[in-house]
C-alpha atoms as a PDB file:
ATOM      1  CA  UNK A   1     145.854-226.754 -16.863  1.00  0.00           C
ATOM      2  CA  UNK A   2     147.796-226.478 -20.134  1.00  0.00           C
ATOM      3  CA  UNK A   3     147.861-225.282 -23.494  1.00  0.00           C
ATOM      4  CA  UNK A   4     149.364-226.694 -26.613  1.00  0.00           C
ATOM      5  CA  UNK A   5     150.691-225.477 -29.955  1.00  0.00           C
ATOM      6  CA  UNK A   6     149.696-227.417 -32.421  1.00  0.00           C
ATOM      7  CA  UNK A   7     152.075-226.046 -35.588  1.00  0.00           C
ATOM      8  CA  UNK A   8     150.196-222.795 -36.196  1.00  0.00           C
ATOM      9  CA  UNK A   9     147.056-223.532 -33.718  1.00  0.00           C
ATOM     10  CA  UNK A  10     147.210-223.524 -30.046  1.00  0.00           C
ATOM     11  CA  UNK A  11     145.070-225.583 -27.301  1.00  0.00           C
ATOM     12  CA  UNK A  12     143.970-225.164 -24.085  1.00  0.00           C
ATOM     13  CA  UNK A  13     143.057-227.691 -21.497  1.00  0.00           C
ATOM     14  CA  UNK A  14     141.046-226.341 -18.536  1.00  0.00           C
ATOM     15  CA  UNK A  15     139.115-228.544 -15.446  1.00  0.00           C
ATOM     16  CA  UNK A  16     137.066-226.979 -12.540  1.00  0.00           C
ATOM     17  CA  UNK A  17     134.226-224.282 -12.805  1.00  0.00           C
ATOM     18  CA  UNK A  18     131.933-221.821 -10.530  1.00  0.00           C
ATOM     19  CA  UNK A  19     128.021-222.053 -10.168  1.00  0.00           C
ATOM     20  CA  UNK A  20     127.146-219.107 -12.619  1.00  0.00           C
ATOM     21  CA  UNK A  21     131.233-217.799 -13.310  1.00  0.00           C
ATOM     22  CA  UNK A  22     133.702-218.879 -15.276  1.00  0.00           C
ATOM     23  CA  UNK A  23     137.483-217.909 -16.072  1.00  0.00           C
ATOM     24  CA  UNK A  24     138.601-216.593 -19.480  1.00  0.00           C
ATOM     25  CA  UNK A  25     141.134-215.193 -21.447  1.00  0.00           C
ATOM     26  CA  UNK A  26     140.067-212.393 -23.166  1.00  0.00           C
ATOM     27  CA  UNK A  27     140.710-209.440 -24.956  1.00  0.00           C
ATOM     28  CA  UNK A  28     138.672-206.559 -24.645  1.00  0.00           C
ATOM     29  CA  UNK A  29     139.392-204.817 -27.526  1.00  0.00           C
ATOM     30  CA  UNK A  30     140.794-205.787 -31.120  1.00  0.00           C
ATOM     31  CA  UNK A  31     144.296-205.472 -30.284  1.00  0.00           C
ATOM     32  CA  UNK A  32     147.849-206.876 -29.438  1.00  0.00           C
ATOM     33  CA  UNK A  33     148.878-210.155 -28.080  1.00  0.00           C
ATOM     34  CA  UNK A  34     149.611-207.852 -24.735  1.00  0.00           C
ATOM     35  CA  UNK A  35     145.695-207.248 -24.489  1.00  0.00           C
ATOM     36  CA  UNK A  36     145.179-211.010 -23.137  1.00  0.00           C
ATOM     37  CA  UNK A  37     143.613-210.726 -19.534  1.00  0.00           C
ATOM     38  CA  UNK A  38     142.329-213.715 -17.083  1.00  0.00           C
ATOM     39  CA  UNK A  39     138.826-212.168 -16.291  1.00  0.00           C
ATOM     40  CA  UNK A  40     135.760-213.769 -14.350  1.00  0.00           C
ATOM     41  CA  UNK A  41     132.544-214.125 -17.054  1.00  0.00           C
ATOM     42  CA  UNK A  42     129.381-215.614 -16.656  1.00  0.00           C
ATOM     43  CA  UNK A  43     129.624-218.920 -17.862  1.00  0.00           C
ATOM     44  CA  UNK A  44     127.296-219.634 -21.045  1.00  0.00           C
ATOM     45  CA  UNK A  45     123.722-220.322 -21.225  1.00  0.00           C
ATOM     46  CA  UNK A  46     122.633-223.988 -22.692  1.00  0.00           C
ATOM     47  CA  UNK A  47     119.635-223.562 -24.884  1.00  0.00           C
ATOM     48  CA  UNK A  48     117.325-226.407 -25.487  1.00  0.00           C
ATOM     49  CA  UNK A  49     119.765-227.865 -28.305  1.00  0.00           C
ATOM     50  CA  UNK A  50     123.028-227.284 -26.779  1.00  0.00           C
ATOM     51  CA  UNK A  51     125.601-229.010 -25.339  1.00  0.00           C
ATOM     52  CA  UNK A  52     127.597-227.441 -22.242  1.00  0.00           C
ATOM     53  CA  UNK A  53     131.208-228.584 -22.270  1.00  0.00           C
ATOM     54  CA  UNK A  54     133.938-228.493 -20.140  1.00  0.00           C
ATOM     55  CA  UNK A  55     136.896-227.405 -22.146  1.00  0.00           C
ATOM     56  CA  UNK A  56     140.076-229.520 -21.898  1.00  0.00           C
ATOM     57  CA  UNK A  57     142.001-228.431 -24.987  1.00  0.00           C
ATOM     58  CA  UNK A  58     141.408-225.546 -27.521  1.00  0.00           C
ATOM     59  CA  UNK A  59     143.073-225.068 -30.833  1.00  0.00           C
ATOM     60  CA  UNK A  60     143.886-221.624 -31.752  1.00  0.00           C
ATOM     61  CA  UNK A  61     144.314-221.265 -35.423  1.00  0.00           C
ATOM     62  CA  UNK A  62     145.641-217.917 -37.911  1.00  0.00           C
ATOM     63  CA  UNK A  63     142.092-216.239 -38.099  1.00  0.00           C
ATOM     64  CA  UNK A  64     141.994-216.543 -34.451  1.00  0.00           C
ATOM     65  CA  UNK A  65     144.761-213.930 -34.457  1.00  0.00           C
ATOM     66  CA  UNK A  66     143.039-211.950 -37.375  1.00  0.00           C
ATOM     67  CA  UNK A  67     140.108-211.566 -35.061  1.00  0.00           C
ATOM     68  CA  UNK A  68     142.083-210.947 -32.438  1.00  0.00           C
ATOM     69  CA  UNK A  69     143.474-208.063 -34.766  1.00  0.00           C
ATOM     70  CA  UNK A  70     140.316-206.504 -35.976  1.00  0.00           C
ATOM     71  CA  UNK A  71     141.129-207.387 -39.560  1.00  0.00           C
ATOM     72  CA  UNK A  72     137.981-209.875 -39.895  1.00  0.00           C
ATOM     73  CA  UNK A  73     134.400-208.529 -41.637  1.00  0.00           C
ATOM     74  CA  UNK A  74     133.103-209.255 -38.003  1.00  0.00           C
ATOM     75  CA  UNK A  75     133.891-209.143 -34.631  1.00  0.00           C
ATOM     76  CA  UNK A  76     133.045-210.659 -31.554  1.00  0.00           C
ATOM     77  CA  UNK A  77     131.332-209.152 -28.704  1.00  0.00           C
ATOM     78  CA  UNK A  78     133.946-207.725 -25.780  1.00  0.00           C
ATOM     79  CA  UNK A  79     135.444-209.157 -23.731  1.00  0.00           C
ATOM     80  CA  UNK A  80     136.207-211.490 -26.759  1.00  0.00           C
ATOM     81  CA  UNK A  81     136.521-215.118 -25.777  1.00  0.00           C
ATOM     82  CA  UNK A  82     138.777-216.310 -28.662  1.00  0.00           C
ATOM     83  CA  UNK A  83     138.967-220.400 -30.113  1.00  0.00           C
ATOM     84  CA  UNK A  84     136.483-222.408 -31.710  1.00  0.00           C
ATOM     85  CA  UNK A  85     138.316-226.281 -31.997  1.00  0.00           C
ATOM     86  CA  UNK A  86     137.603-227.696 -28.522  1.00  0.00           C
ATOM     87  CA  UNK A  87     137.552-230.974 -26.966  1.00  0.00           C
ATOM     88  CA  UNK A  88     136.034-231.809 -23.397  1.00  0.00           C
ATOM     89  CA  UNK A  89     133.921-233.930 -21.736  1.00  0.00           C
ATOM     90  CA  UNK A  90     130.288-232.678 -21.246  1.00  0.00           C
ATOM     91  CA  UNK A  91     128.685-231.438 -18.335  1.00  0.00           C
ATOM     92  CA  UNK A  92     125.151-230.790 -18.853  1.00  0.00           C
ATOM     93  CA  UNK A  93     122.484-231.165 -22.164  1.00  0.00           C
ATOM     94  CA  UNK A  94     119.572-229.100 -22.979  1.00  0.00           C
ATOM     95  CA  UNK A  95     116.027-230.134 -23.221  1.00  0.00           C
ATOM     96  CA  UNK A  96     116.177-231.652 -26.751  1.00  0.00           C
ATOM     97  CA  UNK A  97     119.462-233.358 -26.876  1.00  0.00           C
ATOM     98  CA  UNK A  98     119.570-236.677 -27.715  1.00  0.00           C
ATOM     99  CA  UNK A  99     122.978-237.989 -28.217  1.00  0.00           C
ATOM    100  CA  UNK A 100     124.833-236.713 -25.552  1.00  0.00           C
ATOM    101  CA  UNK A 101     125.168-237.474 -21.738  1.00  0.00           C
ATOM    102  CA  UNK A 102     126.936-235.869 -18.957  1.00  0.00           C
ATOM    103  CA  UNK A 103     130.712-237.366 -19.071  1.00  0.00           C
ATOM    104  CA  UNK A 104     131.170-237.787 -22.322  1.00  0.00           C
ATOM    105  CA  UNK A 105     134.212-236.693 -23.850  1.00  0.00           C
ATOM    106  CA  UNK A 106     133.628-234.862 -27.022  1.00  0.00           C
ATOM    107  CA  UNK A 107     134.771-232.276 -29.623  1.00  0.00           C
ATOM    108  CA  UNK A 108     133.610-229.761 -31.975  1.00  0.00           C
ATOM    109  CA  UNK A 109     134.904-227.479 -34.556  1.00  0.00           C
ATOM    110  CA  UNK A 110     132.216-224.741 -34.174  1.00  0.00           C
ATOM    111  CA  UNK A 111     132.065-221.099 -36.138  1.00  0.00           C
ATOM    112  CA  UNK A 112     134.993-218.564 -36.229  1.00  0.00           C
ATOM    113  CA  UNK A 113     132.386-215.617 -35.345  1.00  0.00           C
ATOM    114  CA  UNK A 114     130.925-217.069 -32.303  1.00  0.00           C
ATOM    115  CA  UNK A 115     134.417-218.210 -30.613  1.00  0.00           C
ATOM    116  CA  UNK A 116     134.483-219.108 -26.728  1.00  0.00           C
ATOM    117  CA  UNK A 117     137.276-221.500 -26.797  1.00  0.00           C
ATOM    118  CA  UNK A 118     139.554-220.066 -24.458  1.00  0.00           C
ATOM    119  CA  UNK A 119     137.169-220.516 -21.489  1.00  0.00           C
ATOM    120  CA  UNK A 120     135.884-222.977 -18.945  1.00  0.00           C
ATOM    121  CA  UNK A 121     132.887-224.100 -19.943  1.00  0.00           C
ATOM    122  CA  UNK A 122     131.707-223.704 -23.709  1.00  0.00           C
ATOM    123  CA  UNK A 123     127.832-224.256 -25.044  1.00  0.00           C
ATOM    124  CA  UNK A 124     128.065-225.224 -28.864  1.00  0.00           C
ATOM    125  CA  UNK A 125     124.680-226.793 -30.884  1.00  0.00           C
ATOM    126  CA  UNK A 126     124.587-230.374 -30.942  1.00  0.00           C
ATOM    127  CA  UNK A 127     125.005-231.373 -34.090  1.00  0.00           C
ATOM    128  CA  UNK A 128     128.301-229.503 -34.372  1.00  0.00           C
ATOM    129  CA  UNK A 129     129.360-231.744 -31.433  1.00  0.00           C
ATOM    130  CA  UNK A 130     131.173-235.385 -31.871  1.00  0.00           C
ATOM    131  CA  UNK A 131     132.118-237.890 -29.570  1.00  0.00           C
ATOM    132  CA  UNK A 132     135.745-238.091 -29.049  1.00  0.00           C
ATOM    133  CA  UNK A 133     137.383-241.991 -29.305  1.00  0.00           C
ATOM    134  CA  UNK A 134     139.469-242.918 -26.048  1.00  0.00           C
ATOM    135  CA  UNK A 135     142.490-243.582 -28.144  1.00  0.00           C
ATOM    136  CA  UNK A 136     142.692-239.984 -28.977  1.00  0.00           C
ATOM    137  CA  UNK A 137     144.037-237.463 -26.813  1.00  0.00           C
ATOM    138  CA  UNK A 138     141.910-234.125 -26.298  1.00  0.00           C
ATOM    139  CA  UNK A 139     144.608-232.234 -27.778  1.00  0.00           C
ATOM    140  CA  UNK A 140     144.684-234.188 -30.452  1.00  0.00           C
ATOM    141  CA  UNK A 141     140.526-233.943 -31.069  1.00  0.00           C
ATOM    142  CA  UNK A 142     140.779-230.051 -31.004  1.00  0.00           C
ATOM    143  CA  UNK A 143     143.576-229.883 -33.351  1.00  0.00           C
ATOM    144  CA  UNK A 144     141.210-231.494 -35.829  1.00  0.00           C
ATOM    145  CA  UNK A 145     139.254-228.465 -36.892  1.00  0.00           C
ATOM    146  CA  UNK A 146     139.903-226.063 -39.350  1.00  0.00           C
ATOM    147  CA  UNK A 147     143.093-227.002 -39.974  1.00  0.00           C
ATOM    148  CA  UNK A 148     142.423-230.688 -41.437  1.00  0.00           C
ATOM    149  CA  UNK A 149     139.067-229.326 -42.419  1.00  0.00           C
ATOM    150  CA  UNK A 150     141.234-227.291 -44.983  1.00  0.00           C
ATOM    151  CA  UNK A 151     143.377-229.466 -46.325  1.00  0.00           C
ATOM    152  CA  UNK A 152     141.404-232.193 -47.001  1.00  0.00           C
ATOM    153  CA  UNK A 153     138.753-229.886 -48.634  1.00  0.00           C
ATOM    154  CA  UNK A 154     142.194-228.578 -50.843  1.00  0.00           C
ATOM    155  CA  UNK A 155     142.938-231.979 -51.604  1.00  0.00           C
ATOM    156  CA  UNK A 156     139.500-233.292 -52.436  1.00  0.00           C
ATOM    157  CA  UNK A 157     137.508-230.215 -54.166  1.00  0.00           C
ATOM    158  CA  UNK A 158     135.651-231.205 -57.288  1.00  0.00           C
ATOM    159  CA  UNK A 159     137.449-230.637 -60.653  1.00  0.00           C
ATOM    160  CA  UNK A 160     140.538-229.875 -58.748  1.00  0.00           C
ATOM    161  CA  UNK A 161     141.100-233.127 -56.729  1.00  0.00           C
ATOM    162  CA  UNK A 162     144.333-234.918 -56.196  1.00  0.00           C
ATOM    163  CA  UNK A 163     144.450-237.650 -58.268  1.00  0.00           C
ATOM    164  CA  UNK A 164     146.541-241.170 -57.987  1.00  0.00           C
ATOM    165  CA  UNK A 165     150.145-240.655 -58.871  1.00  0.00           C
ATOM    166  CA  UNK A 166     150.249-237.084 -59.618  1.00  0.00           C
ATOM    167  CA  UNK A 167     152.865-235.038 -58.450  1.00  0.00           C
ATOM    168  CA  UNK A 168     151.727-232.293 -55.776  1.00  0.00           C
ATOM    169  CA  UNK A 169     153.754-229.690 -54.734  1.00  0.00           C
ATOM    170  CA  UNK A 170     152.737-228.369 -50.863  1.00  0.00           C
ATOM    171  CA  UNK A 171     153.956-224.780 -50.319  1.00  0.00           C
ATOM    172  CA  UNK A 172     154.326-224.564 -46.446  1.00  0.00           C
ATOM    173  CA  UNK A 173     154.356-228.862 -45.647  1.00  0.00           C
ATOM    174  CA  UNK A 174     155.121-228.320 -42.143  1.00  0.00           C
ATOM    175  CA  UNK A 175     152.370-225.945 -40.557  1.00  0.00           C
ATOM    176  CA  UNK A 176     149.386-226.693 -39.309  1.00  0.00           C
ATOM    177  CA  UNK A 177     147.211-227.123 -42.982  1.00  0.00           C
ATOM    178  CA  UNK A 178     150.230-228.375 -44.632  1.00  0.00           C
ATOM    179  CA  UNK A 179     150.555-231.465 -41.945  1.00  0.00           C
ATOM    180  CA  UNK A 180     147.808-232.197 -43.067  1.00  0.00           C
ATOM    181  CA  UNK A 181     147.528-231.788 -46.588  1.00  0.00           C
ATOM    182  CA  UNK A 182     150.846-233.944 -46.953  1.00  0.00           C
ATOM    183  CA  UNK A 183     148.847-236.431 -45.509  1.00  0.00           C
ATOM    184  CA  UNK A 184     145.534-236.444 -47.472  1.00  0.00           C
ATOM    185  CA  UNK A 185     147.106-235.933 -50.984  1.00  0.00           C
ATOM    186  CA  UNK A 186     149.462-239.113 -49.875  1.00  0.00           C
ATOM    187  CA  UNK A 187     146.071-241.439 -49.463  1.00  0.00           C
ATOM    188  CA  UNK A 188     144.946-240.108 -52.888  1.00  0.00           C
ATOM    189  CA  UNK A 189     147.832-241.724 -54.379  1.00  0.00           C
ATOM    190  CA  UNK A 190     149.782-238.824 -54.839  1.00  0.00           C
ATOM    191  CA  UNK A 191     153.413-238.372 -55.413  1.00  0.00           C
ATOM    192  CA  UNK A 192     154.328-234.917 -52.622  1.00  0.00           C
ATOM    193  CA  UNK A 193     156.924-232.169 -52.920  1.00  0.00           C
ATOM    194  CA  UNK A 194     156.942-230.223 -49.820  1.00  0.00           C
ATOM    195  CA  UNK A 195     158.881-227.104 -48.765  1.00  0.00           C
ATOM    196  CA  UNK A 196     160.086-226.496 -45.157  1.00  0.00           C
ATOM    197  CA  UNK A 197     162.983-224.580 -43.674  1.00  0.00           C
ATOM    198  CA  UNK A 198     164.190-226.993 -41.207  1.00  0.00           C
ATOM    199  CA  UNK A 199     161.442-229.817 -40.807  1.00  0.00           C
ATOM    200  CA  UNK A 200     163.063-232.169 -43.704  1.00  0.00           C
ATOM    201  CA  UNK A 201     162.955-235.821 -41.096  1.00  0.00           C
ATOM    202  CA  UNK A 202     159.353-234.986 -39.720  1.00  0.00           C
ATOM    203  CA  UNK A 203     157.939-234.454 -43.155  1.00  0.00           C
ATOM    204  CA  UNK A 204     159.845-237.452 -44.551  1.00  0.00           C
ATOM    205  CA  UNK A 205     157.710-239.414 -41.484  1.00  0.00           C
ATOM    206  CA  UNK A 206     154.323-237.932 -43.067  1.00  0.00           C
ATOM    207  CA  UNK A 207     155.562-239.699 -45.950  1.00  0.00           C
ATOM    208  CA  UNK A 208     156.324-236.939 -48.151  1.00  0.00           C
ATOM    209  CA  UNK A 209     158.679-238.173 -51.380  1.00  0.00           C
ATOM    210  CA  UNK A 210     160.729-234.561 -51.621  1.00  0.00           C
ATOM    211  CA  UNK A 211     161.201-232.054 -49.120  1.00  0.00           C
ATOM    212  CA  UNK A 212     162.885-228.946 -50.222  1.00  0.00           C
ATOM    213  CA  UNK A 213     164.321-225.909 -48.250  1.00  0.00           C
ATOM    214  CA  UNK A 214     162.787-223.339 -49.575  1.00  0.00           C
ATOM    215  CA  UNK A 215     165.715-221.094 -47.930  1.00  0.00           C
ATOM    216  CA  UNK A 216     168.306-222.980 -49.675  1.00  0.00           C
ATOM    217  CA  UNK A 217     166.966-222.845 -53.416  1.00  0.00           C
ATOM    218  CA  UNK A 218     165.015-221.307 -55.829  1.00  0.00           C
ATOM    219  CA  UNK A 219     161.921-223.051 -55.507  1.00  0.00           C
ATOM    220  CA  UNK A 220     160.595-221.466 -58.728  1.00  0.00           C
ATOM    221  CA  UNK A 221     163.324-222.223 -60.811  1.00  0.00           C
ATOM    222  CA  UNK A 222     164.430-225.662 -59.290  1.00  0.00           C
ATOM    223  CA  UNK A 223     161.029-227.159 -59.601  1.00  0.00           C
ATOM    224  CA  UNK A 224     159.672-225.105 -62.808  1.00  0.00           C
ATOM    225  CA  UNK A 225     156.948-227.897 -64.404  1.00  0.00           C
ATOM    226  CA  UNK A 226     157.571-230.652 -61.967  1.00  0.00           C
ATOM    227  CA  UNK A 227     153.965-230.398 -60.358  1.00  0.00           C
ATOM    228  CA  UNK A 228     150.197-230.926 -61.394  1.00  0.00           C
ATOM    229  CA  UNK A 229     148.911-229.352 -58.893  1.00  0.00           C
ATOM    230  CA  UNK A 230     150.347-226.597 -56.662  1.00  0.00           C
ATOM    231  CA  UNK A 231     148.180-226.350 -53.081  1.00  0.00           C
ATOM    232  CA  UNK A 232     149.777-223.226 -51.292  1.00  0.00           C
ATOM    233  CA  UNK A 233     148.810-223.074 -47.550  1.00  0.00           C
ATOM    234  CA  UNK A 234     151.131-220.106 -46.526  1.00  0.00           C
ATOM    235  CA  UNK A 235     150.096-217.151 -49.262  1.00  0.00           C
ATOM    236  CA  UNK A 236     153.024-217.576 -51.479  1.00  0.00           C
ATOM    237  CA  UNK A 237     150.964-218.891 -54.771  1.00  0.00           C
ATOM    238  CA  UNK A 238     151.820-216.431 -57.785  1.00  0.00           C
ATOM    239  CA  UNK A 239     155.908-216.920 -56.741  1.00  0.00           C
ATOM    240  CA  UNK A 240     155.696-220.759 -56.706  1.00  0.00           C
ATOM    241  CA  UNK A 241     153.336-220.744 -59.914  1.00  0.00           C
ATOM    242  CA  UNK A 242     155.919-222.032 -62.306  1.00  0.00           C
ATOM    243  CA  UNK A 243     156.086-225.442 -60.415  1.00  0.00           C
ATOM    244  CA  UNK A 244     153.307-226.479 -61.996  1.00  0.00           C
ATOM    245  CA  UNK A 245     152.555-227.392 -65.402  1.00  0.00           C
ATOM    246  CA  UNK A 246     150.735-225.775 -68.391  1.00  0.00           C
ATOM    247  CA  UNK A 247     147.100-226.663 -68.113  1.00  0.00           C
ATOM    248  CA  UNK A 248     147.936-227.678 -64.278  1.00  0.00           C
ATOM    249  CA  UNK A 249     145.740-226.300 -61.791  1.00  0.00           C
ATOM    250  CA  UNK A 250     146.915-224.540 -57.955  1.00  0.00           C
ATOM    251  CA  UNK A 251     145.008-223.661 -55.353  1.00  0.00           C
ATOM    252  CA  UNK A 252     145.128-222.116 -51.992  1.00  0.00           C
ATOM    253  CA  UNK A 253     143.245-220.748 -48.501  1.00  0.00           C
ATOM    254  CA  UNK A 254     145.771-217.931 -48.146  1.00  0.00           C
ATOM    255  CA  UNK A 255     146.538-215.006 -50.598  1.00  0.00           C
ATOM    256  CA  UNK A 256     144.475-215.177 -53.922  1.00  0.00           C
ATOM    257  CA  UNK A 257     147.043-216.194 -56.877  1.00  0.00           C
ATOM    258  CA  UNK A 258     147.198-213.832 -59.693  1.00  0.00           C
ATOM    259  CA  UNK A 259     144.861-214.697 -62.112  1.00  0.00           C
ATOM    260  CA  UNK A 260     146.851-213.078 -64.791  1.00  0.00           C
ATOM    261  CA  UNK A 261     150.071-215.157 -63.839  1.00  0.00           C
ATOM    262  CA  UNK A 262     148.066-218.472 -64.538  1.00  0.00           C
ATOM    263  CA  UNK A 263     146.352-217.402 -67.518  1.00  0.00           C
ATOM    264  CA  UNK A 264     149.609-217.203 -69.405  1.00  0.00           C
ATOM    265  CA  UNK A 265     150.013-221.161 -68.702  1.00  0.00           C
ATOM    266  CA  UNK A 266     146.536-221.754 -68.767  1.00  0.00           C
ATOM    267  CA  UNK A 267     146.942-223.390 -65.012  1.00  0.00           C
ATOM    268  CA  UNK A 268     143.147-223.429 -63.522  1.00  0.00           C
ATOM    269  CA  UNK A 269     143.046-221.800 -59.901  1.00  0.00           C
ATOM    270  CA  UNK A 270     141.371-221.299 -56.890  1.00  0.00           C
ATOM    271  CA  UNK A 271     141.032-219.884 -53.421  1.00  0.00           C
ATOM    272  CA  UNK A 272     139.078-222.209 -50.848  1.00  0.00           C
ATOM    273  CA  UNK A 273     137.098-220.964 -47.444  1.00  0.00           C
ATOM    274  CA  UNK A 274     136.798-224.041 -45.457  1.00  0.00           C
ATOM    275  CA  UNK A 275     133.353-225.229 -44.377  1.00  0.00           C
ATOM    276  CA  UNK A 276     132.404-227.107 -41.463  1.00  0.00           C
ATOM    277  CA  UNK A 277     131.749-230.815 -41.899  1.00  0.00           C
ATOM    278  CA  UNK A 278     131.302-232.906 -39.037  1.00  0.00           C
ATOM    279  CA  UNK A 279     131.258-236.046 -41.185  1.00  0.00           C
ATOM    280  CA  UNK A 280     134.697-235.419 -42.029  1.00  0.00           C
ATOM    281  CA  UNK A 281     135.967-234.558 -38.661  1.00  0.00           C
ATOM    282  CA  UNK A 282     134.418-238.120 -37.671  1.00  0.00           C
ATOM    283  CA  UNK A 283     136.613-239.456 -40.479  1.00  0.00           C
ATOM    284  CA  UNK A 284     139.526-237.692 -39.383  1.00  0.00           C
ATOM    285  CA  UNK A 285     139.314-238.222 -35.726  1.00  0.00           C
ATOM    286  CA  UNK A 286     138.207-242.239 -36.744  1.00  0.00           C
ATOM    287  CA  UNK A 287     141.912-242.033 -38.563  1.00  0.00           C
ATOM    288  CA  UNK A 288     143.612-240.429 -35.767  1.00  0.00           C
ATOM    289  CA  UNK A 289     142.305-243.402 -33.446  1.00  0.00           C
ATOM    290  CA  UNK A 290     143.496-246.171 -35.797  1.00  0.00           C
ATOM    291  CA  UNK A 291     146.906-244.729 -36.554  1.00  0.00           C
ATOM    292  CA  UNK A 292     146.333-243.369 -40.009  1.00  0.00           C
ATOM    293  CA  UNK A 293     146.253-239.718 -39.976  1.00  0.00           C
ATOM    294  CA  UNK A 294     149.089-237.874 -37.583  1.00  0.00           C
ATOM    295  CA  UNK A 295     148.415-234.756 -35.310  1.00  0.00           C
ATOM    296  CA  UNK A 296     151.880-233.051 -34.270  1.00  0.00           C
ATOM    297  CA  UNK A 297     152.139-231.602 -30.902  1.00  0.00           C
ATOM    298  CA  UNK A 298     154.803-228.741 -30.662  1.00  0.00           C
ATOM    299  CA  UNK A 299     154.558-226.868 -27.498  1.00  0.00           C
ATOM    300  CA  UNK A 300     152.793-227.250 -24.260  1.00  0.00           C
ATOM    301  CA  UNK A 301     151.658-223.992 -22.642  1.00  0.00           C
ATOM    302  CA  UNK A 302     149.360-223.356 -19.381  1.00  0.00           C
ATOM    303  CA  UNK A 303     146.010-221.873 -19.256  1.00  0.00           C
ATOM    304  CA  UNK A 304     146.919-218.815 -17.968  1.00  0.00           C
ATOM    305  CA  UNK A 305     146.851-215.180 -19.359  1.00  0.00           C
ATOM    306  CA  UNK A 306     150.941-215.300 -19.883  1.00  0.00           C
ATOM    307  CA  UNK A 307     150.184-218.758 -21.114  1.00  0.00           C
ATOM    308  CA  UNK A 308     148.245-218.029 -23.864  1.00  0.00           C
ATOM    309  CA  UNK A 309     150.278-214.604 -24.655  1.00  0.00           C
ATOM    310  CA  UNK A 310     153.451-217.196 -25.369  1.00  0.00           C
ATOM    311  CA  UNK A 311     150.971-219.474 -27.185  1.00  0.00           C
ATOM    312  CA  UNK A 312     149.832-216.983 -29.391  1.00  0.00           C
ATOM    313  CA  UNK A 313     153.289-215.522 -30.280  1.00  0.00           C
ATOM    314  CA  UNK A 314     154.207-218.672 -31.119  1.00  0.00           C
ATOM    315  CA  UNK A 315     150.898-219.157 -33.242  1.00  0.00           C
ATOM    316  CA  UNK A 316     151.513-215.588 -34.906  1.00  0.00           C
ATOM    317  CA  UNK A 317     154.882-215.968 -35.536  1.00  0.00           C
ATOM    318  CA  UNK A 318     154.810-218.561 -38.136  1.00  0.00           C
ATOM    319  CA  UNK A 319     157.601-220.769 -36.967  1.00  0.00           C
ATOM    320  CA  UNK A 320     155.804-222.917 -34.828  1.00  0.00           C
ATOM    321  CA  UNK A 321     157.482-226.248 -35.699  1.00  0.00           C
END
């Protein structure tokens, strides 16, 4: 068994199961990374349009932790059973599937408020579920989720998308959106800034044209006007504001910029929510098989309760790569 950190998301690969039991990690409460316990739950029913899988690799992503926390408008039912990007190979279909058969290895990037990731044996809705290609690892197939999901839905939304040879400025290039939306704004033709601390080479191999330490300059000043379009994947919009132009636009998944701060430059912003798409994961994990969209591993971790305790630090703490 072993678990993965995937920048700012973490995965889990489990094998092996019980008749009607099932191991976990769980937390029982809304709580502290200490909270984690290995417990023994009954493993999940398959209704008539489900798919049961047999979890290999989980990606754990930032509102992972805020549920974890308590700081979400919901909360799952205790013991919590966190993780909602899986890949696995499937183990049993219900009455009315049709596109599924036992073996096949699949993934799924499934709703935040349901969870169940870091478990066993998962039962997720079949059309939520995708086959996975051989050429790409299950690790690779979870970390496809929300995290791609977001940027490419920053990178593409209507009346704000990245157009060819434009200048887009990334704030945060090297976590686990910002991989990511490097990536996508680089097929739109796009011309990338991206600020890292200490990830300069690895975002140079995403193809990004400037990568600035955002520890060794003033990002604001240094880069005042030199950007269209300012996507901010880390909550740090209103401070990097004046990289973009007047009448740019900015947009992020994080903190909402200050609407006050772009009015003065008439710079058009937003906040996104990702939404599930399972056409676009197929795109993405199409990409991923043919060598034209990179998933960064960090850290390997094992499926156990101190496992995913180090995984989550990790996750939480921000500084993943």
């Amino acid at each position: 068994l072993k678990c993965f950190i995937f920048y700012f998301m973490i995965s889990i690969t489990l094998k092996g199961g019980r008749v009607s039991l099932m191991k976990a990690i769980v937390v029982k409460e809304a709580g502290h990374i200490e909270d984690f316990v290995e417990q023994e739950v009954d493993k999940p029913k398959v209704n008539a349009d489900d798919v049961l899988i047999e979890v290999h690799a989980v990606s754990i992503n930032p509102v992972d932790n805020a549920i974890r926390k308590g700081i979400m408008p919901f909360k799952l039912e205790s013991p919590m059973i966190l993780g909602t990007d899986i890949a696995g190979v499937v183990v049993e279909v219900g009455e009315n599937v049709t596109d599924f058969s036992i073996g096949d290895e699949v993934f799924t990037s499934y709703k935040v408020n349901r969870g169940g990731g870091l478990a066993e044996f998962v039962s997720i809705p079949e059309k939520y579920v995708l086959k996975k290609p051989k050429k790409v690892t299950f690790e690779e197939a979870s970390a496809l989720g929300i995290a791609a999901l977001t940027a490419y839905q920053l990178v593409n939304k209507e009346s704000f998308q990245v157009q060819t040879e434009e200048t887009v400025f990334v704030q945060g290039g090297s976590g686990g959106v910002g991989t990511y939306t490097v990536q996508f704004a680089k097929q739109n033709g796009a011309h990338v800034i991206a600020t890292t601390s200490r990830n300069g080479e690895f975002l140079e191999s995403l193809g990004v044209d400037e990568v600035v330490n955002y520890k060794e300059v003033d990002v604001a000043q240094v880069y005042a006007n030199k950007a269209n379009i300012l996507i901010d994947t880390v909550g740090q919009g209103t401070a990097t504001l004046p990289v973009v132009v007047e009448g740019g636009r900015a947009l992020t998944p994080a903190a909402p910029i200050a609407a006050n701060k772009a009015a003065e430059r008439k710079i058009k912003i937003d906040r996104i929510t990702y939404r599930i798409n399972t056409e676009q994961l197929k795109d993405f994990v199409e990409q991923v098989a043919r060598g034209d969209l990179k998933v960064v591993i960090d850290e390997v971790y094992p499926f156990t309760q101190e496992g995913v305790k180090k995984a989550y630090r990790l996750s939480e703490s921000g500084h993943a790569a």
